[in-house]
PDB file of N, CA and C in Angstrom:
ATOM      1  N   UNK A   1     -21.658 -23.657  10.740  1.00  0.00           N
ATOM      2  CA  UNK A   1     -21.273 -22.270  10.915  1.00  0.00           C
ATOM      3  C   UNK A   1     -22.043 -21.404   9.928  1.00  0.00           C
ATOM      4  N   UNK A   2     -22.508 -20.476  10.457  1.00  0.00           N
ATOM      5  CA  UNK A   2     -23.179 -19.373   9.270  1.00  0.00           C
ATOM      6  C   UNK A   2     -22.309 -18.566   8.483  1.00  0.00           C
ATOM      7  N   UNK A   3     -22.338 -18.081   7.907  1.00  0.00           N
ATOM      8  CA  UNK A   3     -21.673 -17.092   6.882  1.00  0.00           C
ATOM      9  C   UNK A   3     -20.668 -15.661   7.742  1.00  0.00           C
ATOM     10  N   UNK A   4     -21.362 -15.447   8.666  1.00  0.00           N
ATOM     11  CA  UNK A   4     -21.426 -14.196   9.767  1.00  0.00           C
ATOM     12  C   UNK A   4     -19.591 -14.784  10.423  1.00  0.00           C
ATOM     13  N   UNK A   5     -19.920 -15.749  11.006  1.00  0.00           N
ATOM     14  CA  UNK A   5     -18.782 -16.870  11.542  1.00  0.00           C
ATOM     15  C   UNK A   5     -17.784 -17.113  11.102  1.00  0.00           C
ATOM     16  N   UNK A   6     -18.351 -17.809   9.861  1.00  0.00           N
ATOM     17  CA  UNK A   6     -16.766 -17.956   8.556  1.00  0.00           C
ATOM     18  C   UNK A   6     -16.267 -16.824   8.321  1.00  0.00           C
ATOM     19  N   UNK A   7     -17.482 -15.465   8.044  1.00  0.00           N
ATOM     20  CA  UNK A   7     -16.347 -14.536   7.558  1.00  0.00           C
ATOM     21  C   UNK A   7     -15.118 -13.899   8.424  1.00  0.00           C
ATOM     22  N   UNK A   8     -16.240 -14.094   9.829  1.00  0.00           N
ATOM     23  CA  UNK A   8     -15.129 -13.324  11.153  1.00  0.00           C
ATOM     24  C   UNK A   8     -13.770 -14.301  11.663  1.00  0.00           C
ATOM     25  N   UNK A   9     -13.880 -15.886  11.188  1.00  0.00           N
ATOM     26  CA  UNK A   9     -12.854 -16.291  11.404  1.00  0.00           C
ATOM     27  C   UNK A   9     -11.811 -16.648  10.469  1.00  0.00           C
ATOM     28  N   UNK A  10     -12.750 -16.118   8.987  1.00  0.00           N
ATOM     29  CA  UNK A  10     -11.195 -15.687   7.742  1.00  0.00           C
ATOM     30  C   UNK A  10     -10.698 -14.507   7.995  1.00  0.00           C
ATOM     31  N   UNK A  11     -11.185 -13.644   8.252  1.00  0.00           N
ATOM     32  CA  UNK A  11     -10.795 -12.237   8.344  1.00  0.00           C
ATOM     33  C   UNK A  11      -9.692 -12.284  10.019  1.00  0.00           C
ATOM     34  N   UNK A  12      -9.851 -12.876  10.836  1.00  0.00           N
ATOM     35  CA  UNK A  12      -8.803 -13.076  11.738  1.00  0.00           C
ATOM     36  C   UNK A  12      -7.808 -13.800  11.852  1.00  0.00           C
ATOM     37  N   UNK A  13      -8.320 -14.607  10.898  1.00  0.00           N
ATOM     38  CA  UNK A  13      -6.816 -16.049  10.011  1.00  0.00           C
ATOM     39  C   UNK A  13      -6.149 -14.620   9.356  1.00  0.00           C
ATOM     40  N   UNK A  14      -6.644 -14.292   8.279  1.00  0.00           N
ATOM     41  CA  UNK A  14      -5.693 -13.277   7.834  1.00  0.00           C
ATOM     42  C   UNK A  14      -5.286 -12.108   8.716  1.00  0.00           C
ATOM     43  N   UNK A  15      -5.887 -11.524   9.289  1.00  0.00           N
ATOM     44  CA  UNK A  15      -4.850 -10.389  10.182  1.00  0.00           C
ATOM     45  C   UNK A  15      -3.951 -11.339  11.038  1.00  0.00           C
ATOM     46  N   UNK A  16      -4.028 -12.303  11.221  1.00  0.00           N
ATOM     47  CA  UNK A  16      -3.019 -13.354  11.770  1.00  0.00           C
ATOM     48  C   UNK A  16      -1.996 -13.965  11.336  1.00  0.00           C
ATOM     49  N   UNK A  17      -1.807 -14.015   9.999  1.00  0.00           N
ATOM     50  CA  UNK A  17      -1.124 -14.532   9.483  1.00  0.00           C
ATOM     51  C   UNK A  17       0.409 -13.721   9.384  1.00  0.00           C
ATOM     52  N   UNK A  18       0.073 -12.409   9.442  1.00  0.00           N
ATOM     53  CA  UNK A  18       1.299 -11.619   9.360  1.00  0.00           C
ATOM     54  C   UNK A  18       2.342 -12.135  10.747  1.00  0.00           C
ATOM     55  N   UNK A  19       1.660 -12.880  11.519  1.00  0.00           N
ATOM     56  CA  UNK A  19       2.596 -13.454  12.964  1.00  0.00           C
ATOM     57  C   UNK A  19       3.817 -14.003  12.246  1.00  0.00           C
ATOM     58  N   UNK A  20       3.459 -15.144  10.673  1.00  0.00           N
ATOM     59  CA  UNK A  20       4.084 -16.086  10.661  1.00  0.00           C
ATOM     60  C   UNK A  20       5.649 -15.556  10.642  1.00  0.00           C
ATOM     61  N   UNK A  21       5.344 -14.509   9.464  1.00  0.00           N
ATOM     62  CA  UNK A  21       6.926 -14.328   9.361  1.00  0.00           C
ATOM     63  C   UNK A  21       7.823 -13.615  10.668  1.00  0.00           C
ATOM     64  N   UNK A  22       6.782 -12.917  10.909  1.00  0.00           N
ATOM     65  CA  UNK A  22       7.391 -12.333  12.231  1.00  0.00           C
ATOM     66  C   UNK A  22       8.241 -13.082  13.152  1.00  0.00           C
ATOM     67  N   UNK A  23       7.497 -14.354  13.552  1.00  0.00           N
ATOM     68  CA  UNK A  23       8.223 -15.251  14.751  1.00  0.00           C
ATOM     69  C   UNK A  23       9.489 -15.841  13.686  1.00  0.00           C
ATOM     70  N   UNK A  24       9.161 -16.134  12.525  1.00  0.00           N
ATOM     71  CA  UNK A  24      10.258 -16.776  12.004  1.00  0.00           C
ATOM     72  C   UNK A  24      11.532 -15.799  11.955  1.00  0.00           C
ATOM     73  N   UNK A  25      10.915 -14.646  11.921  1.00  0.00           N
ATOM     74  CA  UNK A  25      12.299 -13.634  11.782  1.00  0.00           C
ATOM     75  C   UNK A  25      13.219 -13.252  13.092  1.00  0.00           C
ATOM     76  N   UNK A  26      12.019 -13.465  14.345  1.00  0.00           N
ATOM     77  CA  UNK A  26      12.647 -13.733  15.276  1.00  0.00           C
ATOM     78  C   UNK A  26      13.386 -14.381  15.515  1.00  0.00           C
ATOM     79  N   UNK A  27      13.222 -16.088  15.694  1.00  0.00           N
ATOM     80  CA  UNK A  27      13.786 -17.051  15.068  1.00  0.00           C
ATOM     81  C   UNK A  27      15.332 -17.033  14.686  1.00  0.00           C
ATOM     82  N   UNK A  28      15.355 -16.600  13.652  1.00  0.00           N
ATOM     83  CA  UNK A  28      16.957 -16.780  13.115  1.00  0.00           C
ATOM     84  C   UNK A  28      16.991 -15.303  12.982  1.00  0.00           C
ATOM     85  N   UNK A  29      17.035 -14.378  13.567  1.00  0.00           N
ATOM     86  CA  UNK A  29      17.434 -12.932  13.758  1.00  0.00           C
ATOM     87  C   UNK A  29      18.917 -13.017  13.425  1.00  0.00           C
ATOM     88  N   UNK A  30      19.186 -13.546  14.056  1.00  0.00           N
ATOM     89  CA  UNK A  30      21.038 -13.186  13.536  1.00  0.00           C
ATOM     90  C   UNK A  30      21.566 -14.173  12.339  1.00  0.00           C
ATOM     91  N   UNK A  31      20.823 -14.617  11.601  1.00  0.00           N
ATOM     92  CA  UNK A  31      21.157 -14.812  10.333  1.00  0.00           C
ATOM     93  C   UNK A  31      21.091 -13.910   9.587  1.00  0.00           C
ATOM     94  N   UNK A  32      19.736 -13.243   9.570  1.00  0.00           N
ATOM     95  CA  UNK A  32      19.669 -12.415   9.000  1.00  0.00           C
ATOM     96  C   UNK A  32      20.377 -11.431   8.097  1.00  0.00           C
ATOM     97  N   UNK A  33      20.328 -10.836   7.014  1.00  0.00           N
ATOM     98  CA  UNK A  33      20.418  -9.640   6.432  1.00  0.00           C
ATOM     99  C   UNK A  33      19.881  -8.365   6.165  1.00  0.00           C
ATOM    100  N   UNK A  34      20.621  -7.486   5.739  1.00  0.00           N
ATOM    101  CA  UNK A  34      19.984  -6.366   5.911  1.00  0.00           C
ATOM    102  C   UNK A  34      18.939  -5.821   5.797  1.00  0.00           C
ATOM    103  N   UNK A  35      18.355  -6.573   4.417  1.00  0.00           N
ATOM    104  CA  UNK A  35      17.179  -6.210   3.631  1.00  0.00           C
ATOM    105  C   UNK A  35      16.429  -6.720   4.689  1.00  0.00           C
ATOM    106  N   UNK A  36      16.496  -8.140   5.038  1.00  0.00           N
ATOM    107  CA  UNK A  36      15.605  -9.282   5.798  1.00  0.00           C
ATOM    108  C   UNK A  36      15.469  -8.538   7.081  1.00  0.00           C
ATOM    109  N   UNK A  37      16.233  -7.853   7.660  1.00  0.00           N
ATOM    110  CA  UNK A  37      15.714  -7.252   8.843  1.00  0.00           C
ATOM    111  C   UNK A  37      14.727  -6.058   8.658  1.00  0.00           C
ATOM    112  N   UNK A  38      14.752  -5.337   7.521  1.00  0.00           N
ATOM    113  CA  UNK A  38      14.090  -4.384   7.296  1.00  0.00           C
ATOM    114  C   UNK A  38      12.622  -4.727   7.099  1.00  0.00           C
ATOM    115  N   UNK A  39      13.007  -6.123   6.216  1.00  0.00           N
ATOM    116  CA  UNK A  39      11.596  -6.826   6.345  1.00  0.00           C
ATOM    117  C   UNK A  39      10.811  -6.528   7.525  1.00  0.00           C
ATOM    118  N   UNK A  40      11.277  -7.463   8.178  1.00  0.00           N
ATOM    119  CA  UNK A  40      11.423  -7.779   9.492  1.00  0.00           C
ATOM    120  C   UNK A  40      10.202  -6.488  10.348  1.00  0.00           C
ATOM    121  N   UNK A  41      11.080  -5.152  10.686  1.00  0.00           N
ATOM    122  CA  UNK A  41      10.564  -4.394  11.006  1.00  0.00           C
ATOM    123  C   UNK A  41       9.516  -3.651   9.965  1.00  0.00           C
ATOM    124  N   UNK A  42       9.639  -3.847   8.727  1.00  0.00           N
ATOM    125  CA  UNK A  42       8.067  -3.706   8.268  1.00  0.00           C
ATOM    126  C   UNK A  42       6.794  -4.533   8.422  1.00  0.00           C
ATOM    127  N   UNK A  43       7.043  -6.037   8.656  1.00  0.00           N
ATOM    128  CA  UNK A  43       6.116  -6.507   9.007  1.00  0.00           C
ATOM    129  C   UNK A  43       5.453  -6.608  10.547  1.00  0.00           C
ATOM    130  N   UNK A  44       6.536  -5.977  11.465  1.00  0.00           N
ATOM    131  CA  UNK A  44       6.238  -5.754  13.071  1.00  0.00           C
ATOM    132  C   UNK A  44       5.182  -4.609  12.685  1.00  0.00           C
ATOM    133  N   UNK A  45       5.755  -3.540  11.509  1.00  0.00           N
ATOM    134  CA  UNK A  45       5.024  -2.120  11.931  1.00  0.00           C
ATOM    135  C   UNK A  45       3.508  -2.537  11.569  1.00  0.00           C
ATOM    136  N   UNK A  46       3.305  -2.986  10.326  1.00  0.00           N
ATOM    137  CA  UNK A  46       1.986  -3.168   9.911  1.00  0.00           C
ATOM    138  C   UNK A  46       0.934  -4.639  10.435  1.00  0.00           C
ATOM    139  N   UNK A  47       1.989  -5.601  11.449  1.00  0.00           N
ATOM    140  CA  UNK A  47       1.188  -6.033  12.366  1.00  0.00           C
ATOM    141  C   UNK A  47       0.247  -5.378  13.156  1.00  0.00           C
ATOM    142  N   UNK A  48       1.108  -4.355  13.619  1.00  0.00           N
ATOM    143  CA  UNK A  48       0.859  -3.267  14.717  1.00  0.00           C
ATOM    144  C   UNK A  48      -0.724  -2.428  13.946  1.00  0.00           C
ATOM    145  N   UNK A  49      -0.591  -1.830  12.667  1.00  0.00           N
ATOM    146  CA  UNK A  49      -0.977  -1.116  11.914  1.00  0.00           C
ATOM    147  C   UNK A  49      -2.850  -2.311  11.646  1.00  0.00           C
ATOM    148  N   UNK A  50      -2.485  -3.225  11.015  1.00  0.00           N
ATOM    149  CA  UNK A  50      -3.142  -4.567  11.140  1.00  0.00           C
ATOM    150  C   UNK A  50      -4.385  -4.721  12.243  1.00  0.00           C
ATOM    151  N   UNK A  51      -4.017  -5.036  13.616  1.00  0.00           N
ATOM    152  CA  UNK A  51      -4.593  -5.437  14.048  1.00  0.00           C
ATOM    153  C   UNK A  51      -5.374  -3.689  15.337  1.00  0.00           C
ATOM    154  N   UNK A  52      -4.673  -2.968  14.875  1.00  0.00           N
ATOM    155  CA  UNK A  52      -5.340  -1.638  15.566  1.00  0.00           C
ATOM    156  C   UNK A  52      -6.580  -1.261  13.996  1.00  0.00           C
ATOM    157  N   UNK A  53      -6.530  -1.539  13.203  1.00  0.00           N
ATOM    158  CA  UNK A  53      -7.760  -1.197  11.854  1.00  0.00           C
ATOM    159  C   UNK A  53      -8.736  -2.666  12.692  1.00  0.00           C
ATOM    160  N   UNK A  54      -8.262  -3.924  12.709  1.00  0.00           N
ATOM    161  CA  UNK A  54      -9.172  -4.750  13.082  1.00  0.00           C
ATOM    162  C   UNK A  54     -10.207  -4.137  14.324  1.00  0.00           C
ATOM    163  N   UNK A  55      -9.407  -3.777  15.378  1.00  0.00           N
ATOM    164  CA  UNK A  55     -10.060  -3.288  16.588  1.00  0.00           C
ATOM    165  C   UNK A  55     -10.996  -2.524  16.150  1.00  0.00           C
ATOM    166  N   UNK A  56     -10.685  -1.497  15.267  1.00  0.00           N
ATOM    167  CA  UNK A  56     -11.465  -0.522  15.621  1.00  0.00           C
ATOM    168  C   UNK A  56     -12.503  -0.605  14.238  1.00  0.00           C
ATOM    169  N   UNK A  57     -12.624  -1.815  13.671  1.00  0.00           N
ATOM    170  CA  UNK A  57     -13.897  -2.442  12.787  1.00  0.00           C
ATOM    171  C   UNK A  57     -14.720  -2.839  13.915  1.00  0.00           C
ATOM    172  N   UNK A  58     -13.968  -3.428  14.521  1.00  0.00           N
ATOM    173  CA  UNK A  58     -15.066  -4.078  15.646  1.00  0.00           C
ATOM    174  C   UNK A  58     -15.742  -3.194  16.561  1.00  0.00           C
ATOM    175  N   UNK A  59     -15.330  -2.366  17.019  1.00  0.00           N
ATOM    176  CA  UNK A  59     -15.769  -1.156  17.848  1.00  0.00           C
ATOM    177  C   UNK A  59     -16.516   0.046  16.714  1.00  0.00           C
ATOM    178  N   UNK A  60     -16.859  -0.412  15.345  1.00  0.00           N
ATOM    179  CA  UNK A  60     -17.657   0.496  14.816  1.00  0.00           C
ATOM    180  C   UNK A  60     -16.962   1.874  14.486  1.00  0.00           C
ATOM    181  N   UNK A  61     -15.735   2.057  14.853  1.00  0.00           N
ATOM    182  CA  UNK A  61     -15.022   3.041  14.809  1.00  0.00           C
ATOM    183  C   UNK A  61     -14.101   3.106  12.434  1.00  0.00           C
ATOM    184  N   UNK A  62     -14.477   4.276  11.771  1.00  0.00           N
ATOM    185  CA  UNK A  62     -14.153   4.461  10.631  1.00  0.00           C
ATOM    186  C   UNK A  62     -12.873   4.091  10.816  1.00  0.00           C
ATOM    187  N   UNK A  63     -12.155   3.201   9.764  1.00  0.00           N
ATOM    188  CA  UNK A  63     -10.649   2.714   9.761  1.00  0.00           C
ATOM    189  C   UNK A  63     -10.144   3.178   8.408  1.00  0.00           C
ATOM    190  N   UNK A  64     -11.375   3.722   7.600  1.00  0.00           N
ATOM    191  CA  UNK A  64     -10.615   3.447   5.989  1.00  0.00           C
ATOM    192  C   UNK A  64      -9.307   4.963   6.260  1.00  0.00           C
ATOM    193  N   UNK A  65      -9.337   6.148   7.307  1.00  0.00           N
ATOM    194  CA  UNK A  65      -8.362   6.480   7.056  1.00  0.00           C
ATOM    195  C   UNK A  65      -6.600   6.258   7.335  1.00  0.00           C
ATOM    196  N   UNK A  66      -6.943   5.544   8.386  1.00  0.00           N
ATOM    197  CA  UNK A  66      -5.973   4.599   8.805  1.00  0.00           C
ATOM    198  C   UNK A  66      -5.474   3.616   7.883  1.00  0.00           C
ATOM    199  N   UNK A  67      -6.305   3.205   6.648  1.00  0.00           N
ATOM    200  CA  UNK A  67      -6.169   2.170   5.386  1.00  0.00           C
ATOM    201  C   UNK A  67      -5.254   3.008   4.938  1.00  0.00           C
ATOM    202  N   UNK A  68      -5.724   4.564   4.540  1.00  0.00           N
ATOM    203  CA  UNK A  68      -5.215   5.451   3.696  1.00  0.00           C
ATOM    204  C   UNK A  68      -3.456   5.508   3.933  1.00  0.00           C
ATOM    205  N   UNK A  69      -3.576   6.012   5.001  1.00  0.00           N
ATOM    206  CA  UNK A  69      -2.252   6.263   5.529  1.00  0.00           C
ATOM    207  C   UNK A  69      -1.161   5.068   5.416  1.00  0.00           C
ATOM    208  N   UNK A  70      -1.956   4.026   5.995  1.00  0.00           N
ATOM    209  CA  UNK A  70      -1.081   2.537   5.808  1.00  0.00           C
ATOM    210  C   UNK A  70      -0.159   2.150   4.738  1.00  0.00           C
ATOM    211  N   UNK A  71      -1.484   2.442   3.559  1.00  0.00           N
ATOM    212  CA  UNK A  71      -1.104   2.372   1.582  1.00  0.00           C
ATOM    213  C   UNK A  71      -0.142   3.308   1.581  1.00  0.00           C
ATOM    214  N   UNK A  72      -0.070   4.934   1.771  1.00  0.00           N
ATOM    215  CA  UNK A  72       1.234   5.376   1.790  1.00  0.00           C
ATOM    216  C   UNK A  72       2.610   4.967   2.361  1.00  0.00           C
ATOM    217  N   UNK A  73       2.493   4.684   3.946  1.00  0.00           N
ATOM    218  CA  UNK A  73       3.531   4.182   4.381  1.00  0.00           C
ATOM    219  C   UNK A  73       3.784   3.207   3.478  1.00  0.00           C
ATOM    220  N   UNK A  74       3.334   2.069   3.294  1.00  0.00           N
ATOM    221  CA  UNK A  74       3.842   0.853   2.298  1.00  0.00           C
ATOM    222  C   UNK A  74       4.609   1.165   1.364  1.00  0.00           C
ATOM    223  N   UNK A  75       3.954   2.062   0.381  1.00  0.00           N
ATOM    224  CA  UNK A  75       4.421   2.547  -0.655  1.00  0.00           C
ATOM    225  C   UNK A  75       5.965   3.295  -0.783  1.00  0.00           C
ATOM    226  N   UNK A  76       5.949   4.015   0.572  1.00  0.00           N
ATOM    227  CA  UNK A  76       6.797   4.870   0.928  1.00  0.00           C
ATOM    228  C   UNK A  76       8.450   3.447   1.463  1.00  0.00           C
ATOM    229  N   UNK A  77       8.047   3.055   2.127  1.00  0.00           N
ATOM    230  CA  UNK A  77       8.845   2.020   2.874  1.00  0.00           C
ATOM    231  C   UNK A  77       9.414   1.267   1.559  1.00  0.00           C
ATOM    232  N   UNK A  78       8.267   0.181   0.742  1.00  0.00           N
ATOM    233  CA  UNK A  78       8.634  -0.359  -0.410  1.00  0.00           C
ATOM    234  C   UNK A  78       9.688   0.357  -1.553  1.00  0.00           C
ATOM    235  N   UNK A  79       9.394   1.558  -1.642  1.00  0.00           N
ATOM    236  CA  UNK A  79      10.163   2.386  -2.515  1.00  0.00           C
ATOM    237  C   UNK A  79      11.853   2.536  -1.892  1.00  0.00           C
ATOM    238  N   UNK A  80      11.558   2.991  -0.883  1.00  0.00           N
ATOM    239  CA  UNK A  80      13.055   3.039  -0.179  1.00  0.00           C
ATOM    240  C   UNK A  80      14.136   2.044  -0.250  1.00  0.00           C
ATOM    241  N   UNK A  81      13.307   0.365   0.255  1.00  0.00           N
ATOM    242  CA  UNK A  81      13.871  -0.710  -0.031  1.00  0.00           C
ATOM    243  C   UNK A  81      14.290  -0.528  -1.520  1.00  0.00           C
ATOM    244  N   UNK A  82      13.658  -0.622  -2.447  1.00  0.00           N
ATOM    245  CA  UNK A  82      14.207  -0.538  -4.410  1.00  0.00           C
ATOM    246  C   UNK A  82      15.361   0.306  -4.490  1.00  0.00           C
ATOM    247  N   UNK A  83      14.812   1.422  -3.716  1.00  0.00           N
ATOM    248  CA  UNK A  83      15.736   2.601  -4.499  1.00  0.00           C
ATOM    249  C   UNK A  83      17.461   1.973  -3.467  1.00  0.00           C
ATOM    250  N   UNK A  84      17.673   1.569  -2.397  1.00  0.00           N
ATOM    251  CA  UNK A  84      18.775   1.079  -2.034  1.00  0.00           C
ATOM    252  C   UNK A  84      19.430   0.068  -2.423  1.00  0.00           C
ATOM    253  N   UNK A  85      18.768  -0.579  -3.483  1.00  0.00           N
ATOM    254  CA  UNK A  85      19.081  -2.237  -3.809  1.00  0.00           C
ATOM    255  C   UNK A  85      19.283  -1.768  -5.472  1.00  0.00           C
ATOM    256  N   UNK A  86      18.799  -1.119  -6.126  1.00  0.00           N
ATOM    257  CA  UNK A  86      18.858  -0.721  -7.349  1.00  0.00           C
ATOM    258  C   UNK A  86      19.935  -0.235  -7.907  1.00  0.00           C
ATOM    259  N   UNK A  87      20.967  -0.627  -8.751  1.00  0.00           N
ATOM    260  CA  UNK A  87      21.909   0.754  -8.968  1.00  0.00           C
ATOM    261  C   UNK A  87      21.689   1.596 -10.589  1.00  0.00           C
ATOM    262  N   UNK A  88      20.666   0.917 -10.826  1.00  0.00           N
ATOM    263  CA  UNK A  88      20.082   1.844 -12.430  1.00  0.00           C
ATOM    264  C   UNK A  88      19.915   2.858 -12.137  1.00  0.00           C
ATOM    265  N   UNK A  89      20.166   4.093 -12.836  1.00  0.00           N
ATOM    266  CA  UNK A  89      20.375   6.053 -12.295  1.00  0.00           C
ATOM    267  C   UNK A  89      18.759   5.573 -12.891  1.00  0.00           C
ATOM    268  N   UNK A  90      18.301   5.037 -13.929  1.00  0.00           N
ATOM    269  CA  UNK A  90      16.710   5.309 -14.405  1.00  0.00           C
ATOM    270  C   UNK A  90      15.881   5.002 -13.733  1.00  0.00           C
ATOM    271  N   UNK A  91      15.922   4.028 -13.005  1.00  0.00           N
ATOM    272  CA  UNK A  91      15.377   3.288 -12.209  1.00  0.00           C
ATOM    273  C   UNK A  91      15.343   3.792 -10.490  1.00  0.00           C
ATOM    274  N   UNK A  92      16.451   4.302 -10.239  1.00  0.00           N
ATOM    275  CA  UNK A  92      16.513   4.774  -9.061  1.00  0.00           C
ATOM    276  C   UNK A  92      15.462   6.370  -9.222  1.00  0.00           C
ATOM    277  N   UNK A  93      15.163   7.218 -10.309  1.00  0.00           N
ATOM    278  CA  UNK A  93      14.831   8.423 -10.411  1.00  0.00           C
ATOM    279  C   UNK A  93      13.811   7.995 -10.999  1.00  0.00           C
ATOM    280  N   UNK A  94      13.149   7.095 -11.609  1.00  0.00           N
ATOM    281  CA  UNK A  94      11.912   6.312 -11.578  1.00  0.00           C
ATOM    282  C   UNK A  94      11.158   6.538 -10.482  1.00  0.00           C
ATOM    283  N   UNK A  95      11.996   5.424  -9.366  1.00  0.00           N
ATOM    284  CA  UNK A  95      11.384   5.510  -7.912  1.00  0.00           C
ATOM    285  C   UNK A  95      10.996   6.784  -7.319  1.00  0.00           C
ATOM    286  N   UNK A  96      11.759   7.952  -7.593  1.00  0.00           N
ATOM    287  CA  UNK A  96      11.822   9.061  -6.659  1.00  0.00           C
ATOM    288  C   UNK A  96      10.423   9.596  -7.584  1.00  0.00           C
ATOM    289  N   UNK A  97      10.322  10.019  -8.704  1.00  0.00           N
ATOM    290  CA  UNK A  97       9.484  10.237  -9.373  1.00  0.00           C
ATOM    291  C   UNK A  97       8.034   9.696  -9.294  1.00  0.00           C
ATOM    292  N   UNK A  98       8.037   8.304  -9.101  1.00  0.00           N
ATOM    293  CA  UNK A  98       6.869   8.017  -8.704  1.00  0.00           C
ATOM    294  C   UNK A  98       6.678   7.704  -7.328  1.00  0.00           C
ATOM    295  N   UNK A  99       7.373   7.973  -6.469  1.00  0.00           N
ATOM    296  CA  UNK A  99       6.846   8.366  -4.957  1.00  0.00           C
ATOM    297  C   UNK A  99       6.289   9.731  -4.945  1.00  0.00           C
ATOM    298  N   UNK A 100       7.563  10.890  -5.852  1.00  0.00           N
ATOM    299  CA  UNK A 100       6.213  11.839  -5.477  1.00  0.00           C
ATOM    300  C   UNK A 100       5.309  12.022  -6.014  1.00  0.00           C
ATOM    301  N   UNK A 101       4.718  11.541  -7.283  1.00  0.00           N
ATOM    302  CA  UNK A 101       3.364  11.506  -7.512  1.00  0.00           C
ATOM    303  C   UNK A 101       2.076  11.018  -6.759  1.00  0.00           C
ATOM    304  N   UNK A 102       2.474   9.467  -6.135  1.00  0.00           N
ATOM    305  CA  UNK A 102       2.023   8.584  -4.990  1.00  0.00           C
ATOM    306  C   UNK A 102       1.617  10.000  -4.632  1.00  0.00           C
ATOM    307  N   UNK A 103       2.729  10.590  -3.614  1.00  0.00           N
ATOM    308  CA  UNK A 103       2.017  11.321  -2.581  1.00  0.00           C
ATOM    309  C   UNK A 103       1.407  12.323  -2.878  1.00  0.00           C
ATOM    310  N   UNK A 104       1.506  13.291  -4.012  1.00  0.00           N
ATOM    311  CA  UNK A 104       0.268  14.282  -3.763  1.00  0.00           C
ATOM    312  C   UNK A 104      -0.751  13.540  -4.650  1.00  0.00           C
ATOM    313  N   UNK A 105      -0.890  12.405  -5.106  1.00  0.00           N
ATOM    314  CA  UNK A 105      -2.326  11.598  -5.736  1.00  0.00           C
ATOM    315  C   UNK A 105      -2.749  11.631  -4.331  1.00  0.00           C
ATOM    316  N   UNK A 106      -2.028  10.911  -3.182  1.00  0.00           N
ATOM    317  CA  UNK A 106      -2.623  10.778  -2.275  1.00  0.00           C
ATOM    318  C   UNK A 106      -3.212  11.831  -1.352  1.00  0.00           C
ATOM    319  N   UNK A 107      -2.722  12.949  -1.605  1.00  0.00           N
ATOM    320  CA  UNK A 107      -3.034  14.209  -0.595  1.00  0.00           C
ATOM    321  C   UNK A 107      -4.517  14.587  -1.212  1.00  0.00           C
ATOM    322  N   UNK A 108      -4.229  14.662  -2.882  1.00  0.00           N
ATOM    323  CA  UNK A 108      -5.842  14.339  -2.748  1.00  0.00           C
ATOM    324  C   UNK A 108      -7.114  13.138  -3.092  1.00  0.00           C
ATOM    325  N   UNK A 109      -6.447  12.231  -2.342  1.00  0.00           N
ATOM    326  CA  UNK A 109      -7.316  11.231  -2.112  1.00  0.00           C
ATOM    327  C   UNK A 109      -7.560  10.841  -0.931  1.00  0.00           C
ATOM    328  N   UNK A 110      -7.395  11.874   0.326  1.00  0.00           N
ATOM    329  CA  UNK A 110      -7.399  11.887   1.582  1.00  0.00           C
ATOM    330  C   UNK A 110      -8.479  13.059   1.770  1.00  0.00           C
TER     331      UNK A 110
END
């Protein structure tokens, strides 16, 4: 295999890999918990998110702003999860504090 090969079939092992947890969450869905479902639907969204940036590498089409946006959502999603699971007042206003910095760093880094 050339280099060209390996890289295109690591780079599709990894946008693939996000399946695993997915089916597993399918799987035992009603075991589940709350957090674990939230999982759950964060890793459906950025499957989704995932493999539409892959497409459109391949079609030559610019993805890094679609990257951009992604890193916020994450950020945004991740934070939400903390700040509901957290009951530190410092820690919870931590979070809020540095989400909104996140976002206008990000407004201008867009």
């Amino acid at each position: 295999m050339n280099s060209l090969t390996t890289y295109k079939t690591l780079v599709t092992l990894s946008a693939s890999s996000i399946l695993l947890p997915i089916g597993g969450g399918f799987f035992s869905y009603n075991r589940l918990v709350s957090i674990e479902k939230k999982l759950l639907a964060y890793f459906i969204l950025f499957a989704f998110i995932e493999f539409n940036v892959s497409w459109m590498a391949r079609h030559g089409i610019n993805n890094m702003p679609m990257f951009h946006l992604c890193s916020l959502m994450e950020y945004i999603f991740l934070a939400f999860l903390y700040y509901q699971f957290i009951q530190s007042v410092w820690l919870r206003s931590t979070i809020i504090y540095s989400s909104i910095f996140y976002l206008l760093f990000s407004g201008f880094a867009l």
